[in-house]
Structures are given as structure tokens and as C-alpha cells.
PDB file of N, CA and C in Angstrom:
ATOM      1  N   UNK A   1       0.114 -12.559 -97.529  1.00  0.00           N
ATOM      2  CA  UNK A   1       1.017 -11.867 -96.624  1.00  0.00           C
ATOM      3  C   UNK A   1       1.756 -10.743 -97.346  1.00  0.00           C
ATOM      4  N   UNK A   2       2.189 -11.151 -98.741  1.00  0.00           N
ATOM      5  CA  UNK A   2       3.152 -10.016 -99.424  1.00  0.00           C
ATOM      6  C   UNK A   2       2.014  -8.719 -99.531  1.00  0.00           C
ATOM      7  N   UNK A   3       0.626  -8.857 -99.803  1.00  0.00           N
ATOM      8  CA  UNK A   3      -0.374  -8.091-100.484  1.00  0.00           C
ATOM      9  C   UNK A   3      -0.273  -6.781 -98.802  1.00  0.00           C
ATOM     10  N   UNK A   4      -0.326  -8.098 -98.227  1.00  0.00           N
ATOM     11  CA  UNK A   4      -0.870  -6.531 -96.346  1.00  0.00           C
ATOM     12  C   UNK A   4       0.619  -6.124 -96.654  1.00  0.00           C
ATOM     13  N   UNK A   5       1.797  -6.942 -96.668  1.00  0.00           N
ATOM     14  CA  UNK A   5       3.336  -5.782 -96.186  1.00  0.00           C
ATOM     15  C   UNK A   5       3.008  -4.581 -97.144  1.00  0.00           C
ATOM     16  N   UNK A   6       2.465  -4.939 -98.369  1.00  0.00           N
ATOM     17  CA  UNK A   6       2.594  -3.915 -99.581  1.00  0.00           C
ATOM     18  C   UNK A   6       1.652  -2.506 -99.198  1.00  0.00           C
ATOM     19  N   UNK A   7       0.815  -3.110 -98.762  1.00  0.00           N
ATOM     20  CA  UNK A   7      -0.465  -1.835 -98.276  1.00  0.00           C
ATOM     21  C   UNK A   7       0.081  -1.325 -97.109  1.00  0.00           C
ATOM     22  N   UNK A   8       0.744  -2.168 -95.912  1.00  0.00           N
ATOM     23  CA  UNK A   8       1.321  -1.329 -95.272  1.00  0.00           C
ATOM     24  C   UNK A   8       2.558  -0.365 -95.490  1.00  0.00           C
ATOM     25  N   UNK A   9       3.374  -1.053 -96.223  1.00  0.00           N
ATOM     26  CA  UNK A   9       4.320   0.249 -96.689  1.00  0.00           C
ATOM     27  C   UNK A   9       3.863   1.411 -97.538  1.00  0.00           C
ATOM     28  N   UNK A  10       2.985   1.444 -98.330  1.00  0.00           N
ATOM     29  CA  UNK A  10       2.030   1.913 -99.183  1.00  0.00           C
ATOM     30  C   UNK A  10       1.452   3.361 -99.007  1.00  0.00           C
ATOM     31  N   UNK A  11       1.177   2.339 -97.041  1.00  0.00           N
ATOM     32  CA  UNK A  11       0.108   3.700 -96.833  1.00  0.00           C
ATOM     33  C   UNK A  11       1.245   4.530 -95.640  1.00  0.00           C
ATOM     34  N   UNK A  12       2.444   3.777 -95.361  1.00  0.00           N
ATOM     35  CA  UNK A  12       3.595   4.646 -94.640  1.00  0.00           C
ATOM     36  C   UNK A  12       4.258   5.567 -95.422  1.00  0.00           C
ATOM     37  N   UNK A  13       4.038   5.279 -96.832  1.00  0.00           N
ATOM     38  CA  UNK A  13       4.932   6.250 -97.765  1.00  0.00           C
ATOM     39  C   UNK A  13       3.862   7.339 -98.219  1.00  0.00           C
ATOM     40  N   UNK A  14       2.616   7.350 -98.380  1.00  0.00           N
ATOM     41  CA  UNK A  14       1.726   8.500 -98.648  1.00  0.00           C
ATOM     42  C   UNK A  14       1.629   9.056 -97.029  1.00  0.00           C
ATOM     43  N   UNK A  15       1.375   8.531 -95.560  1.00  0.00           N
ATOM     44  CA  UNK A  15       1.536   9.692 -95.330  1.00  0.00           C
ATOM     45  C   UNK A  15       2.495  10.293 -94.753  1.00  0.00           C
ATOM     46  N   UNK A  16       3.836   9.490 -94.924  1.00  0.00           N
ATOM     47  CA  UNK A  16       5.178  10.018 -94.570  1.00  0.00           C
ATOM     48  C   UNK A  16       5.199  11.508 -95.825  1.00  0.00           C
ATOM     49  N   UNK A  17       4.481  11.646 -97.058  1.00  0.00           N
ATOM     50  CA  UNK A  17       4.295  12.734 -97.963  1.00  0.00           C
ATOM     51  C   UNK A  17       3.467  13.526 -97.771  1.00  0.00           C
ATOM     52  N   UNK A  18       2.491  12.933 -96.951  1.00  0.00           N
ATOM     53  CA  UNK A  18       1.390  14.098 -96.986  1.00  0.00           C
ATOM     54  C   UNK A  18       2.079  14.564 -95.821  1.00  0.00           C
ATOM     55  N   UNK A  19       2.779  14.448 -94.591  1.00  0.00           N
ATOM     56  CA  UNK A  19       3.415  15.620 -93.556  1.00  0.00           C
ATOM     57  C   UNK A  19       4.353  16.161 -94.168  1.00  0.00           C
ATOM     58  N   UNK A  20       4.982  15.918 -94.962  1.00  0.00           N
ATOM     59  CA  UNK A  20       6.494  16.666 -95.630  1.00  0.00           C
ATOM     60  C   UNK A  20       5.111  17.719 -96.627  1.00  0.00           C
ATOM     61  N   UNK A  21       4.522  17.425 -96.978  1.00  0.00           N
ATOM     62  CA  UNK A  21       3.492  18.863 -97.786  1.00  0.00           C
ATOM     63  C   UNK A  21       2.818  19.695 -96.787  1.00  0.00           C
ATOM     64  N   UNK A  22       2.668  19.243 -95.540  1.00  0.00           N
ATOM     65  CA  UNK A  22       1.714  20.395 -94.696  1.00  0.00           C
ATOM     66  C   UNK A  22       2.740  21.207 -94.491  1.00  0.00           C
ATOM     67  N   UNK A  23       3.626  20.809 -93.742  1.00  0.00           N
ATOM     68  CA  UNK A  23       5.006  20.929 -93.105  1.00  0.00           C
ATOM     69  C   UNK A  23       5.447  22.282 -94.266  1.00  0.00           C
ATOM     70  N   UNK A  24       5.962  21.773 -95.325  1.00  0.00           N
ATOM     71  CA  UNK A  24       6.142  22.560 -96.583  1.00  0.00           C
ATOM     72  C   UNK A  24       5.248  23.912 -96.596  1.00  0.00           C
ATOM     73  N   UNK A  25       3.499  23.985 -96.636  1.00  0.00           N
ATOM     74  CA  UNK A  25       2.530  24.726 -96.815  1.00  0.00           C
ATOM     75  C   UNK A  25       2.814  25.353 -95.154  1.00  0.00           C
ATOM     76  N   UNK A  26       3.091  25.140 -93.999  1.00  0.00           N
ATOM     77  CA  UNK A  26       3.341  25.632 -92.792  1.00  0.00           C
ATOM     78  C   UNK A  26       4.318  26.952 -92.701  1.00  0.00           C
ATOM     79  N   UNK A  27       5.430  26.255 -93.703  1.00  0.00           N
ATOM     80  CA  UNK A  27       6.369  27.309 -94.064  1.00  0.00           C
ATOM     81  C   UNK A  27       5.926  28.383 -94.642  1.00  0.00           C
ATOM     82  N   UNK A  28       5.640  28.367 -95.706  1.00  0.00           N
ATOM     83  CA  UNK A  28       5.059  29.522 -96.748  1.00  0.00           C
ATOM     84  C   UNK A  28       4.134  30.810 -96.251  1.00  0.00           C
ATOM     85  N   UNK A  29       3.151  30.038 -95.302  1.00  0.00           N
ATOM     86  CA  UNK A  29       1.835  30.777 -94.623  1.00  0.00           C
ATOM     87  C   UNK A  29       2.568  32.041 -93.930  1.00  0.00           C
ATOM     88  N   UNK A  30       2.978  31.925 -92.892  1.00  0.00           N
ATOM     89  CA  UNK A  30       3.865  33.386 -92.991  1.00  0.00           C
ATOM     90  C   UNK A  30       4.222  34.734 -93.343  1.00  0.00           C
ATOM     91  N   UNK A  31       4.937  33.871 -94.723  1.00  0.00           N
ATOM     92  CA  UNK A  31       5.021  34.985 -95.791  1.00  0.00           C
ATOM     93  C   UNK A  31       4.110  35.555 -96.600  1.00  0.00           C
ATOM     94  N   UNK A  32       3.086  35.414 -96.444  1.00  0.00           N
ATOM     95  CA  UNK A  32       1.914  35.551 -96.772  1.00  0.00           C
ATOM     96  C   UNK A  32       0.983  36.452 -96.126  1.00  0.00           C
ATOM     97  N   UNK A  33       0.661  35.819 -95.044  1.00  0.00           N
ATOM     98  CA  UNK A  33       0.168  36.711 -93.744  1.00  0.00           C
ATOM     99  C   UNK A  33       1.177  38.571 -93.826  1.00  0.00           C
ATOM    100  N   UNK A  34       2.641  38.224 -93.587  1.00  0.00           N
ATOM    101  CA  UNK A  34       3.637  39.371 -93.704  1.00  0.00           C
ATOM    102  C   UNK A  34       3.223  40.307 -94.972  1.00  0.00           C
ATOM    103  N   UNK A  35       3.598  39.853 -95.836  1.00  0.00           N
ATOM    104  CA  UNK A  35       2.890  40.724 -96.885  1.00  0.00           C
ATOM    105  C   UNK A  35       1.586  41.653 -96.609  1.00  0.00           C
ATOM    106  N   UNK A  36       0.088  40.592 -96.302  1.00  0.00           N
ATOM    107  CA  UNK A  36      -0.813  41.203 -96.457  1.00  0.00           C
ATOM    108  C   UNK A  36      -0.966  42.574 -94.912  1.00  0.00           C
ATOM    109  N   UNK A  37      -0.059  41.845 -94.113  1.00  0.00           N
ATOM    110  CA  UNK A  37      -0.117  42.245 -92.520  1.00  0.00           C
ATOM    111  C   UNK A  37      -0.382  44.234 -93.372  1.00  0.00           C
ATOM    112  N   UNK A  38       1.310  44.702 -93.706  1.00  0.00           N
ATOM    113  CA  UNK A  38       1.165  45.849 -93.833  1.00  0.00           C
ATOM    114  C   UNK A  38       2.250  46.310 -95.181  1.00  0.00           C
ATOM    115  N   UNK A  39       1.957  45.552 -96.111  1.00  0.00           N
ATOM    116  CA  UNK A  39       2.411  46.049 -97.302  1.00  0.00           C
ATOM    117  C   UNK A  39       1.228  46.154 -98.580  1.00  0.00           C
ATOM    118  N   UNK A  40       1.566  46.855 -99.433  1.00  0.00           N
ATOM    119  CA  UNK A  40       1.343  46.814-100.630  1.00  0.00           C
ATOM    120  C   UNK A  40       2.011  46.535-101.817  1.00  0.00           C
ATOM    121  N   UNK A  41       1.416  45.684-102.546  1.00  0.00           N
ATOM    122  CA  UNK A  41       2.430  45.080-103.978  1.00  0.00           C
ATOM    123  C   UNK A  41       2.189  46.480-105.165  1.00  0.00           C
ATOM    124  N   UNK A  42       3.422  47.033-105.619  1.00  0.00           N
ATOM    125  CA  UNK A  42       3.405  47.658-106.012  1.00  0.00           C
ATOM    126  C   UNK A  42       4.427  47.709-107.220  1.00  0.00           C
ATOM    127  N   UNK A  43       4.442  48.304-108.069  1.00  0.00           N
ATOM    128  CA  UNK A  43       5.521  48.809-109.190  1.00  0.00           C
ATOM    129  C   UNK A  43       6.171  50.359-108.984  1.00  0.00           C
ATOM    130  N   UNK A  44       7.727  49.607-108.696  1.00  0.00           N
ATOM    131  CA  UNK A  44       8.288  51.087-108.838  1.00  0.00           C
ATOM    132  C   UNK A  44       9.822  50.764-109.393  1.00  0.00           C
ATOM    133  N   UNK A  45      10.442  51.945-109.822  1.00  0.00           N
ATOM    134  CA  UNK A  45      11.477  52.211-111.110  1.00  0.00           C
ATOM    135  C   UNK A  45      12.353  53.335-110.132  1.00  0.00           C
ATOM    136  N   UNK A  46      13.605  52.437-110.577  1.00  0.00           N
ATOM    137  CA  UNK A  46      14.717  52.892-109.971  1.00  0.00           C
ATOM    138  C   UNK A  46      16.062  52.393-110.501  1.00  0.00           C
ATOM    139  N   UNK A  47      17.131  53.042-109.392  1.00  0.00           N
ATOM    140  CA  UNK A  47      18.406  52.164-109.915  1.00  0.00           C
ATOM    141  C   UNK A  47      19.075  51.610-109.119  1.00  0.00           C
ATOM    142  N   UNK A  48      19.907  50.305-109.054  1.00  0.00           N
ATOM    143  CA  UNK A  48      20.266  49.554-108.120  1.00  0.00           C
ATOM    144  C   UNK A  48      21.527  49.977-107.684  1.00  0.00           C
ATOM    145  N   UNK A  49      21.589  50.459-106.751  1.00  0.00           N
ATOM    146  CA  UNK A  49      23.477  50.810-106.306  1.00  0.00           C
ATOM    147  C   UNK A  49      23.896  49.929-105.426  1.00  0.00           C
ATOM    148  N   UNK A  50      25.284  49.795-104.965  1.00  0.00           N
ATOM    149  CA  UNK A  50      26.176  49.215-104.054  1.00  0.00           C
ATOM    150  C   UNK A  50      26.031  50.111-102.994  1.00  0.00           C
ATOM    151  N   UNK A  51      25.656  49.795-101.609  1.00  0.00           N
ATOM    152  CA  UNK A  51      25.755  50.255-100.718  1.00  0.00           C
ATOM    153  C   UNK A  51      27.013  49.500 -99.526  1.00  0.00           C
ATOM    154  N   UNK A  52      28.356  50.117 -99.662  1.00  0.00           N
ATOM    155  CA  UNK A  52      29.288  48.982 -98.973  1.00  0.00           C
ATOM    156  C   UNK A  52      29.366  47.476 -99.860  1.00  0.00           C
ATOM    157  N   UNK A  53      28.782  47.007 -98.809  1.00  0.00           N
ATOM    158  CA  UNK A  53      28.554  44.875 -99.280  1.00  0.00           C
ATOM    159  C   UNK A  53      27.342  44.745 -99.671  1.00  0.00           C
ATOM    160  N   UNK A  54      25.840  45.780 -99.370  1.00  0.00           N
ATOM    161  CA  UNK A  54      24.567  45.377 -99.282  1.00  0.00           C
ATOM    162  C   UNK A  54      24.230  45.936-100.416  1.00  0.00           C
ATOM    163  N   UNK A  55      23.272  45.829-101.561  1.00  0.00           N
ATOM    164  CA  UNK A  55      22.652  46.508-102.683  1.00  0.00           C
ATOM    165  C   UNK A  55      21.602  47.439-102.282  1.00  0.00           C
ATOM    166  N   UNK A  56      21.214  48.510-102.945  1.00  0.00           N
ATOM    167  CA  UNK A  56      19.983  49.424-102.162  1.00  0.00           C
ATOM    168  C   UNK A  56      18.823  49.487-103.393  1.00  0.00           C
ATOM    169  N   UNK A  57      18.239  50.438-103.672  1.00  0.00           N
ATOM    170  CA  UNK A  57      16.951  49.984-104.605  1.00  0.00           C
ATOM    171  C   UNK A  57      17.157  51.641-104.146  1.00  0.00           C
ATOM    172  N   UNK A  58      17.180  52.832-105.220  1.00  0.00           N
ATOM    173  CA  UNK A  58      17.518  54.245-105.429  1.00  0.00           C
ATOM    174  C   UNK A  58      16.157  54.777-106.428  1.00  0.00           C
ATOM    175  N   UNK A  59      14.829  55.104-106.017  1.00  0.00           N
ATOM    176  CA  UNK A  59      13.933  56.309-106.456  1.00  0.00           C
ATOM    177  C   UNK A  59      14.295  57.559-106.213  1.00  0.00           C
ATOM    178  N   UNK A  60      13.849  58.585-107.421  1.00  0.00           N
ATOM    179  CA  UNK A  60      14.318  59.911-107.446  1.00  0.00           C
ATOM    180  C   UNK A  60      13.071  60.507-106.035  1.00  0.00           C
ATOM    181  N   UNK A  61      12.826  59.482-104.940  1.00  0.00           N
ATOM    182  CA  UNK A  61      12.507  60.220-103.676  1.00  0.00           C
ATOM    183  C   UNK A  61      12.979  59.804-102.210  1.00  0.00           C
ATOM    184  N   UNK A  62      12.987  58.416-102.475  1.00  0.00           N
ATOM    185  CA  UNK A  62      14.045  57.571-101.562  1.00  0.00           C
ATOM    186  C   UNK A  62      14.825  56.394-101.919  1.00  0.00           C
ATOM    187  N   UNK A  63      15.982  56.325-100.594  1.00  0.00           N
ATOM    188  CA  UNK A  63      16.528  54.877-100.473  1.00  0.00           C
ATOM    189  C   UNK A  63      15.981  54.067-100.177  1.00  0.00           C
ATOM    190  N   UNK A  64      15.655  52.694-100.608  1.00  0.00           N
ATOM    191  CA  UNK A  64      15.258  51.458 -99.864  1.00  0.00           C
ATOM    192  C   UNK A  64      16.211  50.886-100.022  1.00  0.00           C
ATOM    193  N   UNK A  65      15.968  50.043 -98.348  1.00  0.00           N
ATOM    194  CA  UNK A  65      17.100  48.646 -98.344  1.00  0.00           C
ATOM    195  C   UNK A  65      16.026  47.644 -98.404  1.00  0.00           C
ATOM    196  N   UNK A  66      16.290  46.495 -99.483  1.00  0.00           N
ATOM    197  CA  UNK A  66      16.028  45.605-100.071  1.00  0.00           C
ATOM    198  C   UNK A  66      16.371  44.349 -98.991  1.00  0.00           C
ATOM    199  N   UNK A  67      15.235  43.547 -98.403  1.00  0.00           N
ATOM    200  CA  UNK A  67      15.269  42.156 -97.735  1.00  0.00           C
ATOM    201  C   UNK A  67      15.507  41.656 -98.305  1.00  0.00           C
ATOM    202  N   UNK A  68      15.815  41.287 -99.737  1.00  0.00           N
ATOM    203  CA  UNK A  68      16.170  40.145-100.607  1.00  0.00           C
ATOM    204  C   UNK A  68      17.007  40.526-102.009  1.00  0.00           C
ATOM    205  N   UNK A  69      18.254  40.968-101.431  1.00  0.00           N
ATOM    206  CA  UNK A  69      18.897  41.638-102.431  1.00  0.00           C
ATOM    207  C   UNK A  69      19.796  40.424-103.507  1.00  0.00           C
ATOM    208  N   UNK A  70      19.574  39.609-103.430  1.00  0.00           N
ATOM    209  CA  UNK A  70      20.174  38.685-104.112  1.00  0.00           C
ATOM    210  C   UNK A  70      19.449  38.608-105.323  1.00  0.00           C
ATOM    211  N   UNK A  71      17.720  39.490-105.141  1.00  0.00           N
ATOM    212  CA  UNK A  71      17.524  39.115-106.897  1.00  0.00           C
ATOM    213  C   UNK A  71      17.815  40.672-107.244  1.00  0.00           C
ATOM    214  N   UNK A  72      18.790  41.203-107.180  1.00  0.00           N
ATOM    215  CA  UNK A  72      19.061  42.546-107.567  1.00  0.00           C
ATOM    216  C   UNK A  72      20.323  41.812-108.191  1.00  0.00           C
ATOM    217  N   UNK A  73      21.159  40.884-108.070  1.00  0.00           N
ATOM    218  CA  UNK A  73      22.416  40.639-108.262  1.00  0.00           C
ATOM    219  C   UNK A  73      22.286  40.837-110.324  1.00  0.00           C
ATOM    220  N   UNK A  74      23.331  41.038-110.206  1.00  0.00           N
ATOM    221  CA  UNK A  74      23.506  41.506-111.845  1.00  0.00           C
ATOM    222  C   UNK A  74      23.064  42.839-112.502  1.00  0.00           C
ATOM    223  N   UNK A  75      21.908  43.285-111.853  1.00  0.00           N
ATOM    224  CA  UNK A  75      21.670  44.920-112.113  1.00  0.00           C
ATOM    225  C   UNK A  75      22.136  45.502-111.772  1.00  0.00           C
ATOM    226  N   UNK A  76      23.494  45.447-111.127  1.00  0.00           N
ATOM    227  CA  UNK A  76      24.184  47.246-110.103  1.00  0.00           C
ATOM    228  C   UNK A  76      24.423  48.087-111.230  1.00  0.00           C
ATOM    229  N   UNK A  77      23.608  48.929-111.015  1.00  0.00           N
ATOM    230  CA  UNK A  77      24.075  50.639-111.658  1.00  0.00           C
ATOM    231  C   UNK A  77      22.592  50.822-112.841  1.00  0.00           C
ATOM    232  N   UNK A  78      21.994  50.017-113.177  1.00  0.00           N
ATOM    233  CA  UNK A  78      21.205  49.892-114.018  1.00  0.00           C
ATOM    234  C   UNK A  78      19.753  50.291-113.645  1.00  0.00           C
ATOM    235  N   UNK A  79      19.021  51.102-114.445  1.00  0.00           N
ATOM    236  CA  UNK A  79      17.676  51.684-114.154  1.00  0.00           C
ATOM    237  C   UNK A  79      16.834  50.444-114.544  1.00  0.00           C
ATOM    238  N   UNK A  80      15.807  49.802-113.279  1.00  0.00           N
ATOM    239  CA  UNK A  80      14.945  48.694-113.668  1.00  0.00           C
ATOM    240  C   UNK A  80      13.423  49.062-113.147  1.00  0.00           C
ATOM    241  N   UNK A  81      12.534  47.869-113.496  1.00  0.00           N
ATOM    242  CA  UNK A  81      11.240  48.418-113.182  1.00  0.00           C
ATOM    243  C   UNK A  81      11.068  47.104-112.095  1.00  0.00           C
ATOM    244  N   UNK A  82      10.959  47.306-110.705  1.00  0.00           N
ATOM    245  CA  UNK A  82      10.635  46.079-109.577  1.00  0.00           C
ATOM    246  C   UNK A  82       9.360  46.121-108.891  1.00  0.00           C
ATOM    247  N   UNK A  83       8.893  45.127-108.775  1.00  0.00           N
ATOM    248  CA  UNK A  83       7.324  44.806-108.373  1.00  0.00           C
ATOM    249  C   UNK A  83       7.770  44.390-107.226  1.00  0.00           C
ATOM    250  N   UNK A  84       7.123  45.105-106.294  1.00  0.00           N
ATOM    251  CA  UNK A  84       7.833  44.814-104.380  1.00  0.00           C
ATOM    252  C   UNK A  84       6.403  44.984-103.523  1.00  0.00           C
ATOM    253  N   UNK A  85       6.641  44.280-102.583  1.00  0.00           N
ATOM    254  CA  UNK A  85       6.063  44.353-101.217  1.00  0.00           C
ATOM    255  C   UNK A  85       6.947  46.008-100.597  1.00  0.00           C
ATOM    256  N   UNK A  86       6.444  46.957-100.278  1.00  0.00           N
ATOM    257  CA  UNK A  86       6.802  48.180 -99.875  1.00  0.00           C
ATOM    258  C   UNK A  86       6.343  47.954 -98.203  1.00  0.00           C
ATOM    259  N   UNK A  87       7.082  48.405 -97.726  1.00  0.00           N
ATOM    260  CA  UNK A  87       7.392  49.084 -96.323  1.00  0.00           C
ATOM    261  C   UNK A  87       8.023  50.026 -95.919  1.00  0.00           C
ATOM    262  N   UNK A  88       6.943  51.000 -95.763  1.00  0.00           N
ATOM    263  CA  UNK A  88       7.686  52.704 -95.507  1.00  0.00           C
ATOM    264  C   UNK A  88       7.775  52.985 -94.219  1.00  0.00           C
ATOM    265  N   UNK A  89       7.347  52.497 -93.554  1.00  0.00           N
ATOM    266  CA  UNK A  89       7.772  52.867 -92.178  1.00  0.00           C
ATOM    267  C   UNK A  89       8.805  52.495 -92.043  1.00  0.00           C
ATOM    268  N   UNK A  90       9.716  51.587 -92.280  1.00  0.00           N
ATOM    269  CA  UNK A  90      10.888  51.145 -92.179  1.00  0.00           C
ATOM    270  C   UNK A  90      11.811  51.598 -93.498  1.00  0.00           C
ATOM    271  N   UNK A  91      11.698  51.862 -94.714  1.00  0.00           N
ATOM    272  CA  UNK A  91      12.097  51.895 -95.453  1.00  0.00           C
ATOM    273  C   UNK A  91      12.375  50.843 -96.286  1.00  0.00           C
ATOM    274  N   UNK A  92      11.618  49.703 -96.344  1.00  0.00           N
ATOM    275  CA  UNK A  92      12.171  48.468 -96.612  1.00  0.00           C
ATOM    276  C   UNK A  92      11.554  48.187 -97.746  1.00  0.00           C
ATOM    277  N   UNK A  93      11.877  46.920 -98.774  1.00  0.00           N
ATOM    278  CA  UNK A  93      11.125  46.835 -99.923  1.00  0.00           C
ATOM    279  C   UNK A  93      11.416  45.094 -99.780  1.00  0.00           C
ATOM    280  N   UNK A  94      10.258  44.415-100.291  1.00  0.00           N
ATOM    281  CA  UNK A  94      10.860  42.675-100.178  1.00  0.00           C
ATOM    282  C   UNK A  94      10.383  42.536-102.047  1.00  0.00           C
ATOM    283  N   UNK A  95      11.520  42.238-103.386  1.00  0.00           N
ATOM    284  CA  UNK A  95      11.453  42.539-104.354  1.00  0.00           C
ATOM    285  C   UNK A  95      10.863  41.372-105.200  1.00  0.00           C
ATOM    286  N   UNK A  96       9.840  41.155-105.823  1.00  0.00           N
ATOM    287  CA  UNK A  96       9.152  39.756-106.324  1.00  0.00           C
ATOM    288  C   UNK A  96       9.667  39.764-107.965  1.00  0.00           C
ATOM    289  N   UNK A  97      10.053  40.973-108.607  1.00  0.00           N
ATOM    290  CA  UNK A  97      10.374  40.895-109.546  1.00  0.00           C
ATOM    291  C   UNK A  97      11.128  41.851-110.111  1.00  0.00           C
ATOM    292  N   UNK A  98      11.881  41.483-110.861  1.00  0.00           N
ATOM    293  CA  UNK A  98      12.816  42.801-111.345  1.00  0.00           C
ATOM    294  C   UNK A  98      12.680  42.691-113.184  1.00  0.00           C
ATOM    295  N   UNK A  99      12.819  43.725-114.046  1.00  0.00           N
ATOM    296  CA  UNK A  99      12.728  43.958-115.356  1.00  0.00           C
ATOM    297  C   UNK A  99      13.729  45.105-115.872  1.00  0.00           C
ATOM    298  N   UNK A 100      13.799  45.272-117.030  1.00  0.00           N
ATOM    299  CA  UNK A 100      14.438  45.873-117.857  1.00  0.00           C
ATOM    300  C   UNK A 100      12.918  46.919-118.342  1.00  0.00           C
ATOM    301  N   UNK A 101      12.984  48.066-117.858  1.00  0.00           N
ATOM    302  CA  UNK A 101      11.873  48.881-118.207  1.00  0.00           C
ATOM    303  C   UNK A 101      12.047  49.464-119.941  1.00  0.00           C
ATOM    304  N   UNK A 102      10.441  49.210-120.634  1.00  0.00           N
ATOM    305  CA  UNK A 102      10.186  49.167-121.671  1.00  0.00           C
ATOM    306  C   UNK A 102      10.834  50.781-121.986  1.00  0.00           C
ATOM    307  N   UNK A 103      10.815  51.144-123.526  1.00  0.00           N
ATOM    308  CA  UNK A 103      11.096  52.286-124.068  1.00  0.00           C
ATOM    309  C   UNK A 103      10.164  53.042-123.533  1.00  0.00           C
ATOM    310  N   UNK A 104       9.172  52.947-123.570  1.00  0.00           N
ATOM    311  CA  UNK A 104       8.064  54.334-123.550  1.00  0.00           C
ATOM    312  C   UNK A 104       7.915  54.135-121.537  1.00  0.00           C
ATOM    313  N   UNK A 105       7.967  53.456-120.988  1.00  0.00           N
ATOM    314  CA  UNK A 105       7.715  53.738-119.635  1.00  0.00           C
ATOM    315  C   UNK A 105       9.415  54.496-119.159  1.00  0.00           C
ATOM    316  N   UNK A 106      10.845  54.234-120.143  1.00  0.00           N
ATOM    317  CA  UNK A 106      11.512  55.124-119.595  1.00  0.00           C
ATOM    318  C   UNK A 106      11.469  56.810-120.128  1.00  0.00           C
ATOM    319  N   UNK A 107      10.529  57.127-121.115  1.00  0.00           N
ATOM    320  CA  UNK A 107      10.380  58.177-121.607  1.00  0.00           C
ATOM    321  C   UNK A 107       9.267  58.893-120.399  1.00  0.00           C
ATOM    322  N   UNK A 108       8.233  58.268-120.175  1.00  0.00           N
ATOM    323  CA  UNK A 108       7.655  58.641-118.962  1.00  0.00           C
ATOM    324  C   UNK A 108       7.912  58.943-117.944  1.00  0.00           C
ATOM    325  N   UNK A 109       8.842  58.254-117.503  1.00  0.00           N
ATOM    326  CA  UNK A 109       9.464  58.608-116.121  1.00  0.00           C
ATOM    327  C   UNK A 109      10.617  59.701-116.408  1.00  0.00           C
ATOM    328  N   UNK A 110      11.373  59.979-117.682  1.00  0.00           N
ATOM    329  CA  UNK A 110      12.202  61.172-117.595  1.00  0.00           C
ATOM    330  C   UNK A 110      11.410  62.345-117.778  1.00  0.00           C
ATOM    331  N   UNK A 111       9.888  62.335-118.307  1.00  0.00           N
ATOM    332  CA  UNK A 111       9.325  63.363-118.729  1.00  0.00           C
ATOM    333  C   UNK A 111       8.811  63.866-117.506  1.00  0.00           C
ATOM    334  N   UNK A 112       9.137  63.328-115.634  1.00  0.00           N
ATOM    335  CA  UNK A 112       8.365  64.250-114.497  1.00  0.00           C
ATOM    336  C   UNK A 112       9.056  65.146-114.251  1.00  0.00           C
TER     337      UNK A 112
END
């Protein structure tokens, strides 16, 4: 009798886990799809300003407002190199990574 309660709780706890992982993977898919819908992952170099309350993402050709400005937090005013999902029709950028741009890529970019 103890051996079946055990297999039955057993097999209530794997797949009470396996729906909390689809569920989980349900979420994600999305953002995924969004990306590929109509962006490109790209590298671009700029500087982060205060716009009011919101942070902006400043190229010497445009403003972007940043969907996820919270990983900008700590760079305001500082020239960085960010790997983004770009959206120009809107002006928008969604930012996957931010850096401290190497010596010779900031010599490059002052030399246009």
C-alpha cells in the first residue's frame, strides 16, 4: 500500500513540474516570435542620457527610447557599446546587452 501512495504522489509531483515548465516555455515564445517578427539584433554605440524619469539610448543620428531601460541603470552620461533588437519605425530599441566600448572601437567611432 505505502509502495502505490508513493508512485502516486511521485507521478503528481513530476507532472505538477512538467506544466509549471510548458507554462514557463509559453511565456518566453513571444518574445521570440517579437524579435524575429521585425527586428534586427544589432551593435550600436552611444550615450545614455536622462530623459525627464525615462533613460534614452543617444547615436550621433538618432534618439531611441529604450523598452527596457533598467539595464541602462548605472550608465547615465557614459559612451557604451549595446547589442539591441532595433525598431525604426517606431524608434524603439529592446537592449540585450550593454558594455564599456574597447580602446580601439572608441578611436573608430571618433575617427567618422
Amino acid at each position: 500500500m505505502r509502495t502505490l501512495l508513493l508512485a502516486v504522489l511521485s507521478l503528481c509531483f513530476c507532472l505538477s513540474v512538467t506544466d509549471a515548465l510548458s507554462q514557463d516555455a509559453a511565456n518566453q515564445a513571444p518574445r521570440r516570435t517579437q524579435a524575429a517578427a521585425g527586428a534586427r539584433l544589432t551593435i550600436i554605440m552611444g550615450t545614455v542620457e536622462e530623459g525627464g524619469n525615462q533613460l534614452r539610448f543617444v547615436t550621433d543620428r538618432r534618439v531611441w527610447i529604450v523598452d527596457n531601460p533598467e539595464i541602462l541603470e548605472g550608465h547615465e552620461g557614459h559612451y557604451v557599446r549595446a547589442t539591441a533588437y532595433v525598431y525604426p519605425d517606431n524608434d524603439s530599441i529592446h537592449i540585450t546587452e550593454v558594455k564599456v566600448p574597447t580602446a580601439s572601437e572608441t578611436r573608430i567611432d571618433d575617427a567618422k
